[in-house]
C-alpha atoms as a PDB file:
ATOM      1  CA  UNK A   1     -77.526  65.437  53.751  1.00  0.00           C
ATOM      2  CA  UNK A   2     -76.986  64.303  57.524  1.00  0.00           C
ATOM      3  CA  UNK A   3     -73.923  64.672  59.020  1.00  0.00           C
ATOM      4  CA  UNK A   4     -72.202  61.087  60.142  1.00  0.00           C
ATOM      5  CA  UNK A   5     -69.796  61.430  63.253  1.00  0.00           C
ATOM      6  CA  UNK A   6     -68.365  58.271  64.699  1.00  0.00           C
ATOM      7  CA  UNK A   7     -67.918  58.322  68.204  1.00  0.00           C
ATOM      8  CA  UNK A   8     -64.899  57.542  69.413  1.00  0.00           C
ATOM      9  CA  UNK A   9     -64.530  55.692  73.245  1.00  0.00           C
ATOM     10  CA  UNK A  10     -63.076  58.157  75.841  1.00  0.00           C
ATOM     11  CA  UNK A  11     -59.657  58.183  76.098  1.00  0.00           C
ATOM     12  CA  UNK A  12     -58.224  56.762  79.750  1.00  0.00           C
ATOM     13  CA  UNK A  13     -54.225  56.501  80.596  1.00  0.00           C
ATOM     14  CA  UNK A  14     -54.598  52.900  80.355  1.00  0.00           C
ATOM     15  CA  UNK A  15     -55.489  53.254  76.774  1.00  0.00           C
ATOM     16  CA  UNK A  16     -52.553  55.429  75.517  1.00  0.00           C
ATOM     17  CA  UNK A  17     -50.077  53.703  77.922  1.00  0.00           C
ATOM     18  CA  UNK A  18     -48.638  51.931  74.653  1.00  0.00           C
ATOM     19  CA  UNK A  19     -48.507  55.192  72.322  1.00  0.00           C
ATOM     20  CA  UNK A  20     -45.746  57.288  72.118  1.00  0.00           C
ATOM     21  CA  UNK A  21     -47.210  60.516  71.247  1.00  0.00           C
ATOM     22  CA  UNK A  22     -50.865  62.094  71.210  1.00  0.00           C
ATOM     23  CA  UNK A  23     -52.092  64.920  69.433  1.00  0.00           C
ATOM     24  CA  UNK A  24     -52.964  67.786  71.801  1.00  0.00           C
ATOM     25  CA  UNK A  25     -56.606  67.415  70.777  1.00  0.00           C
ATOM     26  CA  UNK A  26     -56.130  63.429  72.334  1.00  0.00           C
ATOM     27  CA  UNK A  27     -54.292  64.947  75.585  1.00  0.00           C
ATOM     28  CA  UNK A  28     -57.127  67.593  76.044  1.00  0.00           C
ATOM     29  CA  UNK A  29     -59.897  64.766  76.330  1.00  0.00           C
ATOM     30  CA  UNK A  30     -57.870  62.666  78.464  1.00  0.00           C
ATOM     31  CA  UNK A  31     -57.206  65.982  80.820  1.00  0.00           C
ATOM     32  CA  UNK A  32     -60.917  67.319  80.524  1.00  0.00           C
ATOM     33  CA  UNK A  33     -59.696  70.460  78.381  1.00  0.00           C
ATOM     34  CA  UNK A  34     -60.906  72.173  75.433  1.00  0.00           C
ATOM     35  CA  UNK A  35     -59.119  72.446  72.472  1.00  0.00           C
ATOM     36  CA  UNK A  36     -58.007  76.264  72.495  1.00  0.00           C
ATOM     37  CA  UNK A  37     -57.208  75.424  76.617  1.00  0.00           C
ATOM     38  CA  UNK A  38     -54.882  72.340  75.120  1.00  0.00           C
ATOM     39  CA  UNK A  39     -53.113  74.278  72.660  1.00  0.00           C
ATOM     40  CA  UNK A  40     -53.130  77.490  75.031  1.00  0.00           C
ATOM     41  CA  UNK A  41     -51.149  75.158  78.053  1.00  0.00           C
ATOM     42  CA  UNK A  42     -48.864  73.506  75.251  1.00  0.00           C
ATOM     43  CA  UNK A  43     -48.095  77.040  74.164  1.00  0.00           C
ATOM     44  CA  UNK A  44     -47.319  78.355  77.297  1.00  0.00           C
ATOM     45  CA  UNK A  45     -45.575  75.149  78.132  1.00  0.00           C
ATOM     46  CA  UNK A  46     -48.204  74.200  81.021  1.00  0.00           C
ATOM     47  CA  UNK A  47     -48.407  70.141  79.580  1.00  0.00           C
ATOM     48  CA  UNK A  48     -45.037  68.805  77.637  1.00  0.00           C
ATOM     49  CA  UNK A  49     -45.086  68.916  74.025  1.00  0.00           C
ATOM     50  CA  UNK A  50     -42.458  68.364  71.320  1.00  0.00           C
ATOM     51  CA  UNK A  51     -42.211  69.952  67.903  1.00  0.00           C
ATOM     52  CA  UNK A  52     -42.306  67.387  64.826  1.00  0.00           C
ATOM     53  CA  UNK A  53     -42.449  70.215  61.942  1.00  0.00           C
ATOM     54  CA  UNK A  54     -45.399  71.974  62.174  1.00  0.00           C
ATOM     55  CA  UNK A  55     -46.749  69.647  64.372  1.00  0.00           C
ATOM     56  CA  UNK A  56     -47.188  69.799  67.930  1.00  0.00           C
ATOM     57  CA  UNK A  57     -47.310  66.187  69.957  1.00  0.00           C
ATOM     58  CA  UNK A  58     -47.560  65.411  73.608  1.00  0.00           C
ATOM     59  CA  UNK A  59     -45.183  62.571  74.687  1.00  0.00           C
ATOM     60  CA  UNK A  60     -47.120  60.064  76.563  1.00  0.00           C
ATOM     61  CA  UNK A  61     -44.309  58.971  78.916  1.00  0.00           C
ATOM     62  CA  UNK A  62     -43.504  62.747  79.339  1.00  0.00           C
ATOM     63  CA  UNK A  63     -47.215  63.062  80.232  1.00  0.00           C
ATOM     64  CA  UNK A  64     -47.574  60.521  82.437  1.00  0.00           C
ATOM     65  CA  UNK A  65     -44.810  61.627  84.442  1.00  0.00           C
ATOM     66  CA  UNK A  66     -46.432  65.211  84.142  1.00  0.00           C
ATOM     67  CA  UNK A  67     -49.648  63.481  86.166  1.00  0.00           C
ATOM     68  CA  UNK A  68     -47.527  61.394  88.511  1.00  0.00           C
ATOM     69  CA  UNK A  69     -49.556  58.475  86.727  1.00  0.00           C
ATOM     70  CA  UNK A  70     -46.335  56.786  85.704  1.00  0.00           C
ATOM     71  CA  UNK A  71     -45.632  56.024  89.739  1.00  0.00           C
ATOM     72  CA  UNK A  72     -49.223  54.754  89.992  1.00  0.00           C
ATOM     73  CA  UNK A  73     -48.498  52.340  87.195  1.00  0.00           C
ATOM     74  CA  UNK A  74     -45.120  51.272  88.300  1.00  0.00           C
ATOM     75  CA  UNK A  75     -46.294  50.370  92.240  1.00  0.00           C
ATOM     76  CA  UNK A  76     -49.520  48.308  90.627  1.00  0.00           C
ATOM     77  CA  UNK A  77     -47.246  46.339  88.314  1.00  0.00           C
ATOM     78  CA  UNK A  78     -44.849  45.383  90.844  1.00  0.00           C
END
């Protein structure tokens, strides 16, 4: 039986500019990373995360802070 995967457009900070949260798989293809690397920084508390349960999610306004992206967003809206 083949496999089916559907491929899913990279993520840009445009594109999650409207979400609150990401999963830290989401944040590690928007920063380049791995999985394991993603969960490895979020451990050691390298990118911001947040605790919802069991779940770990990356706040997207805490993230684009994190990148200084938020001030790039700001000065182009203006």
């Amino acid at each position: 039986m083949a496999e089916h995967t559907t491929a899913h457009p990279p993520l840009t900070l445009d594109a999650v500019a409207d979400r609150v949260t990401l999963t830290v798989e989401e944040a590690a293809a928007l920063l380049g990373l791995g999985r394991s690397a993603a969960y490895e920084a979020a451990r050691r508390g390298q990118i911001p995360t947040r605790r919802l349960g069991r779940r770990v999610v990356v706040p997207v306004p805490a993230l684009l802070a994190w990148l200084g992206a938020e001030d790039d967003r700001t000065s182009t809206a203006a």
